[in-house]
N, C-alpha and C. Protein backbone atom coordinates (compact mmCIF):
# COMPACT_ATOMS: atom_id res chain seq x y z
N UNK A 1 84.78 90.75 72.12
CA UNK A 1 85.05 91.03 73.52
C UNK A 1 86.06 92.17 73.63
N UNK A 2 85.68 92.89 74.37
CA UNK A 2 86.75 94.18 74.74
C UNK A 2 87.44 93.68 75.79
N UNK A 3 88.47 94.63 76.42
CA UNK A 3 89.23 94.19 77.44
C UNK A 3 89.19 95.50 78.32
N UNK A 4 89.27 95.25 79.74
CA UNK A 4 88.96 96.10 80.87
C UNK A 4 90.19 97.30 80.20
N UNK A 5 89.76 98.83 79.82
CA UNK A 5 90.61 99.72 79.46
C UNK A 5 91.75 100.30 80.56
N UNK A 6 91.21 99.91 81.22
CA UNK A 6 92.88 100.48 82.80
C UNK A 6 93.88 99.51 82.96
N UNK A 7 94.48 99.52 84.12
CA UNK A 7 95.54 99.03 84.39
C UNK A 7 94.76 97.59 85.73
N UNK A 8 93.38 97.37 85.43
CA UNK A 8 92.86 96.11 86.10
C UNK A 8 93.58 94.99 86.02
N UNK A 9 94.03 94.46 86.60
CA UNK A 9 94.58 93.26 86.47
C UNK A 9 94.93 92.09 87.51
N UNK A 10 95.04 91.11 87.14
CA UNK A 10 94.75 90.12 88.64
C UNK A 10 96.32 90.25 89.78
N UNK A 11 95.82 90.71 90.99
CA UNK A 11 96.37 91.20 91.95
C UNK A 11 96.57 92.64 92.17
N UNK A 12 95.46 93.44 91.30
CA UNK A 12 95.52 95.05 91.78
C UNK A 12 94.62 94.65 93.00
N UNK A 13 95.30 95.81 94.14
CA UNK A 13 93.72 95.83 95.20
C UNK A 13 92.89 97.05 94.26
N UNK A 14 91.68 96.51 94.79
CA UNK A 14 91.00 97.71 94.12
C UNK A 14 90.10 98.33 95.51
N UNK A 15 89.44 99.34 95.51
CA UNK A 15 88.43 99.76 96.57
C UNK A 15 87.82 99.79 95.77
N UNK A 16 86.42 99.48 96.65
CA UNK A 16 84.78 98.98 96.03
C UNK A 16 83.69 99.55 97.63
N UNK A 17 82.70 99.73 97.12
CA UNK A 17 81.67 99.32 98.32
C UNK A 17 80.85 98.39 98.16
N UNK A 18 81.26 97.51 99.28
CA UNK A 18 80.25 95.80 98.96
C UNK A 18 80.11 95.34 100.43
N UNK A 19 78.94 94.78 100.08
CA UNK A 19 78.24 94.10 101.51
C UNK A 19 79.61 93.62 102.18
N UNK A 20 79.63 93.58 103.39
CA UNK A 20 79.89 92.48 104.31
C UNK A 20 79.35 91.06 104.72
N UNK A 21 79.76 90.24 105.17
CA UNK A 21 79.09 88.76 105.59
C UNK A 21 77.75 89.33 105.84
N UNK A 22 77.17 90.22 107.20
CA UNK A 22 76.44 90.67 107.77
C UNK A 22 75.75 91.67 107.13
N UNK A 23 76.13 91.74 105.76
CA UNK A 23 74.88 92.51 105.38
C UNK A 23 75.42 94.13 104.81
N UNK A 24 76.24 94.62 105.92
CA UNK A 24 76.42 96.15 105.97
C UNK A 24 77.44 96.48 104.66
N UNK A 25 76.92 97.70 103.86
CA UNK A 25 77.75 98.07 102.74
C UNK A 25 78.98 98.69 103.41
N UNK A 26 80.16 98.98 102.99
CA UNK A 26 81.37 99.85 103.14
C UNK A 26 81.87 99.49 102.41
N UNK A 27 82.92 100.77 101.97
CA UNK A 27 84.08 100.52 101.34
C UNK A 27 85.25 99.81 101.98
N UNK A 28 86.03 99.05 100.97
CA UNK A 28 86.99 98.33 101.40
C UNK A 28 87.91 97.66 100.35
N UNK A 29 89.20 97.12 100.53
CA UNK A 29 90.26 97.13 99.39
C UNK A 29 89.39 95.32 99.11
N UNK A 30 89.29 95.48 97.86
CA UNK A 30 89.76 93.84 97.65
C UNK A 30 91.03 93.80 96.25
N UNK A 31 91.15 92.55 95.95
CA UNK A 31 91.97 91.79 95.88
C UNK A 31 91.17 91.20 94.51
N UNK A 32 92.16 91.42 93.15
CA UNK A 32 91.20 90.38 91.81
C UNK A 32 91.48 89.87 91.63
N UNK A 33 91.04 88.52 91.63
CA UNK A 33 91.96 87.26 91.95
C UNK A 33 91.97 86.67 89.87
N UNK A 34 90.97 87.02 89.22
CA UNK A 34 90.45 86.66 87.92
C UNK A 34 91.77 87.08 87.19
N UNK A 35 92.23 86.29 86.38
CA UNK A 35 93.34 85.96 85.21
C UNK A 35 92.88 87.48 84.08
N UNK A 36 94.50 88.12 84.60
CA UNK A 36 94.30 89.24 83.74
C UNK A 36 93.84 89.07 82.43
N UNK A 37 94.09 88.33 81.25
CA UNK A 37 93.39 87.72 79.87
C UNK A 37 91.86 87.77 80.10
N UNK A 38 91.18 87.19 81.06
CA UNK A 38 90.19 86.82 80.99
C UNK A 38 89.66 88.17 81.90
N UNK A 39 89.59 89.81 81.80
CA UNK A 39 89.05 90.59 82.60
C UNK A 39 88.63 91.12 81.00
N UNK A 40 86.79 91.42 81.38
CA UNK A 40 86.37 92.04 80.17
C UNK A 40 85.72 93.34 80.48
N UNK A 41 85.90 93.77 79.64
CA UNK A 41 84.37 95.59 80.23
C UNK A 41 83.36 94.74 80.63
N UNK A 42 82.64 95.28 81.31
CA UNK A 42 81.51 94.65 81.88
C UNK A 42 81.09 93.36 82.49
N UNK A 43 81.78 92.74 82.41
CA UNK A 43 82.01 91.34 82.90
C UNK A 43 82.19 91.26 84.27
N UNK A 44 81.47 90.70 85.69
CA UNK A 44 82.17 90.64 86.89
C UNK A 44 83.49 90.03 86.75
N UNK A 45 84.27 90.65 87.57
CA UNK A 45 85.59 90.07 87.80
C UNK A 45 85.37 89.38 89.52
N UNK A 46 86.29 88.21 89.27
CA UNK A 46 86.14 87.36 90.75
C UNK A 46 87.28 88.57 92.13
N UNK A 47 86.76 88.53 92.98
CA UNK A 47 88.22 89.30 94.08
C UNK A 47 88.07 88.50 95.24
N UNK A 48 88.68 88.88 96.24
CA UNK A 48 89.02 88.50 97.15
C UNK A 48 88.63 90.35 98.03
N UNK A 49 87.99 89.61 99.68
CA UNK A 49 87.82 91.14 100.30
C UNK A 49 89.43 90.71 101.51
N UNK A 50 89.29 92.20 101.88
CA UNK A 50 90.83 92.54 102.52
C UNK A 50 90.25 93.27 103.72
N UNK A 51 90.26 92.62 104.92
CA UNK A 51 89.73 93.24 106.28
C UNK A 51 91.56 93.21 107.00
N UNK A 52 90.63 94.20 108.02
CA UNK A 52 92.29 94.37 108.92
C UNK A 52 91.84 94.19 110.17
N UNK A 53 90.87 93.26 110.53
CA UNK A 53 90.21 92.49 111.48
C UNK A 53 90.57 91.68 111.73
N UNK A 54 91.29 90.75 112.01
CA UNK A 54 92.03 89.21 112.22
C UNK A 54 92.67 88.66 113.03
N UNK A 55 92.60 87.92 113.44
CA UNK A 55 93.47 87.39 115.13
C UNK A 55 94.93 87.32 114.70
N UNK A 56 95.63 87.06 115.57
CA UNK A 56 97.11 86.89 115.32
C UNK A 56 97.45 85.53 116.16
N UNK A 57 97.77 84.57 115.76
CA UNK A 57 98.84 84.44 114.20
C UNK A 57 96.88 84.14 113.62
N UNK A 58 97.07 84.64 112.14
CA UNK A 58 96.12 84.88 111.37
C UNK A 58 95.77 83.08 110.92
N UNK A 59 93.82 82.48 111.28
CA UNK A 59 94.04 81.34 110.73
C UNK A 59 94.07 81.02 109.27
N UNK A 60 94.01 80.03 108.94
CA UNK A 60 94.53 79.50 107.60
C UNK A 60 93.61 80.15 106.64
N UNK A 61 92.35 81.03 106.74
CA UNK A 61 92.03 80.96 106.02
C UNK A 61 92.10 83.00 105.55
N UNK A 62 92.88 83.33 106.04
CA UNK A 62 93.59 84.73 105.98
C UNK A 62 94.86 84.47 105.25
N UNK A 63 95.79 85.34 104.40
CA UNK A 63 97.04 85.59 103.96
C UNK A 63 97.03 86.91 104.09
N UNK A 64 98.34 87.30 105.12
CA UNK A 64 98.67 88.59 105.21
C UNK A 64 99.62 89.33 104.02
N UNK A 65 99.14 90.65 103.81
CA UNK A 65 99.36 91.49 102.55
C UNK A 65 100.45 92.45 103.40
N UNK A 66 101.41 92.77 102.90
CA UNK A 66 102.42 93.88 103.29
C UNK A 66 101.56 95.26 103.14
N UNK A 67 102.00 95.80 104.46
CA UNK A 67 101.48 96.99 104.71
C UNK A 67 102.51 97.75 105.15
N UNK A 68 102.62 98.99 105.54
CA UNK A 68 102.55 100.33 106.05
C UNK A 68 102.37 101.21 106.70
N UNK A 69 102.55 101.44 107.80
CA UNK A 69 101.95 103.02 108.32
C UNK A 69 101.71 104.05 107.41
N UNK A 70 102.77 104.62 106.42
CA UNK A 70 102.75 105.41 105.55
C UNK A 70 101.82 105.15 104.18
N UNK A 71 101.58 103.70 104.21
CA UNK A 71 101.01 103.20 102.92
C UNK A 71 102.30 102.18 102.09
N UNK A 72 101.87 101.27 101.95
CA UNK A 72 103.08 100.54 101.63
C UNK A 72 103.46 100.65 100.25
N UNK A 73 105.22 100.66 99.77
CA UNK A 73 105.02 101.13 98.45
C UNK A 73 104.03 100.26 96.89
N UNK A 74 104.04 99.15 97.29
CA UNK A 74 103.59 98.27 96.16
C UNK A 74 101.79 98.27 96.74
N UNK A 75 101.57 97.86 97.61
CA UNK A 75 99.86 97.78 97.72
C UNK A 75 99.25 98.80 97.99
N UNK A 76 99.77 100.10 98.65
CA UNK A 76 98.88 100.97 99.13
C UNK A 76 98.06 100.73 100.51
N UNK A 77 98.42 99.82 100.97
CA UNK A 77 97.75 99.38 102.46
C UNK A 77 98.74 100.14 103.65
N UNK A 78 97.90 100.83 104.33
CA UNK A 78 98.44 101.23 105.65
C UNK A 78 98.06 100.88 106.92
N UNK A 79 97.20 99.76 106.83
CA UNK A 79 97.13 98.97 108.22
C UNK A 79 97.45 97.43 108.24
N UNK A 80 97.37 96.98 109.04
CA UNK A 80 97.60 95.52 109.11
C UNK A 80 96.48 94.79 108.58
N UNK A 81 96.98 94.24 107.50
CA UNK A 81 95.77 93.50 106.48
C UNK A 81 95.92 92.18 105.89
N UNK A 82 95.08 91.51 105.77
CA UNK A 82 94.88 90.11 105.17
C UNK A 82 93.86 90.18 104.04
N UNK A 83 93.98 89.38 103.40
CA UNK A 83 93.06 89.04 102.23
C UNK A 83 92.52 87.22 103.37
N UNK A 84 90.87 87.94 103.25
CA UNK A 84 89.99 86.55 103.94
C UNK A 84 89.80 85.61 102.36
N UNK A 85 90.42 84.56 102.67
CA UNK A 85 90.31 83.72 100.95
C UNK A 85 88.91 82.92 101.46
N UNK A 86 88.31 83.23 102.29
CA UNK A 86 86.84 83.02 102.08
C UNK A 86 85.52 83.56 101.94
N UNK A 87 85.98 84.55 101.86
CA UNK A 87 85.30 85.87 101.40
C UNK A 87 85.05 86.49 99.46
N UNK A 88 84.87 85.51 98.79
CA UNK A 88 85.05 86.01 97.98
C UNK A 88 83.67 86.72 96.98
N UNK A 89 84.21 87.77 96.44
CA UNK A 89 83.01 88.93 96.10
C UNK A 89 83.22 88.86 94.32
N UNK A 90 82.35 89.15 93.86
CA UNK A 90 82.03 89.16 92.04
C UNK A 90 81.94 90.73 91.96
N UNK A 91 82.70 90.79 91.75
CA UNK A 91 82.89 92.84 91.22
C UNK A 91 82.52 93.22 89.97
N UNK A 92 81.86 93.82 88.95
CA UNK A 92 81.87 94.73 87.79
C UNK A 92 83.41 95.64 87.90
N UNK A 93 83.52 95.70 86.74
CA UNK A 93 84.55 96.55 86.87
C UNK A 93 84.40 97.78 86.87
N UNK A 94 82.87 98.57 86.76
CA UNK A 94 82.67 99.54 86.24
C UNK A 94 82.37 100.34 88.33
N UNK A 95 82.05 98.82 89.17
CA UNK A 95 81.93 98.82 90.46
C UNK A 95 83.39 99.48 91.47
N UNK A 96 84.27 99.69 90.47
CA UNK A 96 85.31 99.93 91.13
C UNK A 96 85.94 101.21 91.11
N UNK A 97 85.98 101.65 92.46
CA UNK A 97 85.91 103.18 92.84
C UNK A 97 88.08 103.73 92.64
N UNK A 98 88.56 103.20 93.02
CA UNK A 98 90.20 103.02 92.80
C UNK A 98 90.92 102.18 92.53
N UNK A 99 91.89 101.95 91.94
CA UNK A 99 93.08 100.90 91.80
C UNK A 99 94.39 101.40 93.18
N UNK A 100 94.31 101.25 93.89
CA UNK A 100 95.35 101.53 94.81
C UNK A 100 96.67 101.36 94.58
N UNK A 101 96.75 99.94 94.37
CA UNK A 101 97.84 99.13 94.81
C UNK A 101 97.95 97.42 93.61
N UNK A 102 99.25 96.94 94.20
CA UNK A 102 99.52 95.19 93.92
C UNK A 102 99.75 94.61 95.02
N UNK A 103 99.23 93.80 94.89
CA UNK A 103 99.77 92.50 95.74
C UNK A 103 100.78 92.08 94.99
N UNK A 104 102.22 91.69 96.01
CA UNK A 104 103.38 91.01 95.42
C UNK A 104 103.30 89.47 94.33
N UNK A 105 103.72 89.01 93.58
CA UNK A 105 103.40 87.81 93.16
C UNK A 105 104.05 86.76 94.42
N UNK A 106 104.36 86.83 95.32
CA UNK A 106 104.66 85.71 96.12
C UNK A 106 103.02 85.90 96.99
N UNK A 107 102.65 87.04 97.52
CA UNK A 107 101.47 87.09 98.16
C UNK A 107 100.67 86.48 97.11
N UNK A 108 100.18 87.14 96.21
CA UNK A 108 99.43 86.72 95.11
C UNK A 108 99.16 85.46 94.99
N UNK A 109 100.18 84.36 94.59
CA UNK A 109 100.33 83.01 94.49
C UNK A 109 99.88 82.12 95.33
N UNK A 110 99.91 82.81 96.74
CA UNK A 110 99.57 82.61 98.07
C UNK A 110 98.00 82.52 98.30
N UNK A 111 97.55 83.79 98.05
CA UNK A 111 96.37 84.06 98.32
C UNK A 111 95.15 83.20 96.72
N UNK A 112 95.65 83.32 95.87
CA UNK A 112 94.81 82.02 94.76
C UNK A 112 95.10 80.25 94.96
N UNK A 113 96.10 80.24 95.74
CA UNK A 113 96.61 78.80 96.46
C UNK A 113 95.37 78.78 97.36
N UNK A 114 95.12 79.33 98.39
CA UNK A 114 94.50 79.08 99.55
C UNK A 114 92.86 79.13 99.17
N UNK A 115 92.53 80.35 98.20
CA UNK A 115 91.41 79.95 97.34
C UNK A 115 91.08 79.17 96.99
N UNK A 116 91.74 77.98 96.19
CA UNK A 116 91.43 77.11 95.50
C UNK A 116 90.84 75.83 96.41
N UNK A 117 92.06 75.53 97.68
CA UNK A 117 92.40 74.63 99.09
C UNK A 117 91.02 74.85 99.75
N UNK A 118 90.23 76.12 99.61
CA UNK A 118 89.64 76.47 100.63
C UNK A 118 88.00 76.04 99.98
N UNK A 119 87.81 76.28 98.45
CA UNK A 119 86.86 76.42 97.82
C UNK A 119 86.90 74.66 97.26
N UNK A 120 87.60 73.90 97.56
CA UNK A 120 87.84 72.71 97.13
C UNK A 120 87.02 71.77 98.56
N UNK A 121 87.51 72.00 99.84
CA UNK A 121 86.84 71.88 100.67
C UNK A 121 85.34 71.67 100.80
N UNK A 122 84.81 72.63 100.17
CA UNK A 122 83.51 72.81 100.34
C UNK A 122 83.07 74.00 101.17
C-alpha cells in the first residue's frame, strides 16, 4: 500500500466537483473526514460536503467551520460555512482539484462526532 503523496489528511478541506443531493455537479470545499493512516493513492477517501446554504441558528445536522471575508487563516473559507454531516461523499484522491485549508481540531472532533450520532440513527 502506498500512502496519499501530499499533504491529504483528515480535516484538510479539499475542493472537488461532485453531485449535489439533486443531481447537479459543482465545485465545492469538502471536508476528509477518513483517518489520516488509513488515506491510500487511489483509494476513495470518506469527506464531508461544505455548503454556505443553511438557516441560522444552523440545525443539528450542520457544524459551522470558521470563516472569513478575506479567507480565513487556517481553512481558507470566505463565506459563512458549515460542513452538512449528512452529506457525506467518497472522493478519489486523484478527484481532488485543491487542498485549501484545515478544519481546527475542535471543529474537526465536532464534525466526526455528529457523523457518527447522525449515521448511527439511521
Amino acid at each position: 500500500m502506498r500512502e496519499f503523496p501530499e499533504r491529504l489528511a483528515q480535516g484538510s478541506i479539499v475542493w472537488a466537483e461532485v453531485p449535489d443531493p439533486q443531481g447537479t455537479v459543482k465545485r465545492r470545499p469538502l471536508i476528509v473526514i477518513t483517518e489520516t493512516s488509513e488515506i491510500i493513492l487511489d483509494h476513495p477517501v470518506q469527506t464531508v460536503a461544505c455548503t454556505s446554504s443553511y438557516p441560522a441558528p444552523p440545525p443539528l445536522q450542520y457544524v459551522e467551520i470558521p470563516w472569513h471575508p478575506r479567507g480565513h487563516p487556517a481553512t481558507g473559507l470566505s463565506r459563512r460555512s458549515a460542513a452538512m454531516c449528512r452529506w457525506l461523499v467518497k472522493l478519489l484522491p486523484s478527484q481532488v482539484q485543491e487542498i485549501r485549508g484545515f478544519v481546527p481540531t475542535k471543529t474537526l472532533l465536532a464534525i466526526v462526532q455528529r457523523v457518527r450520532e447522525l449515521n448511527a440513527e439511521g
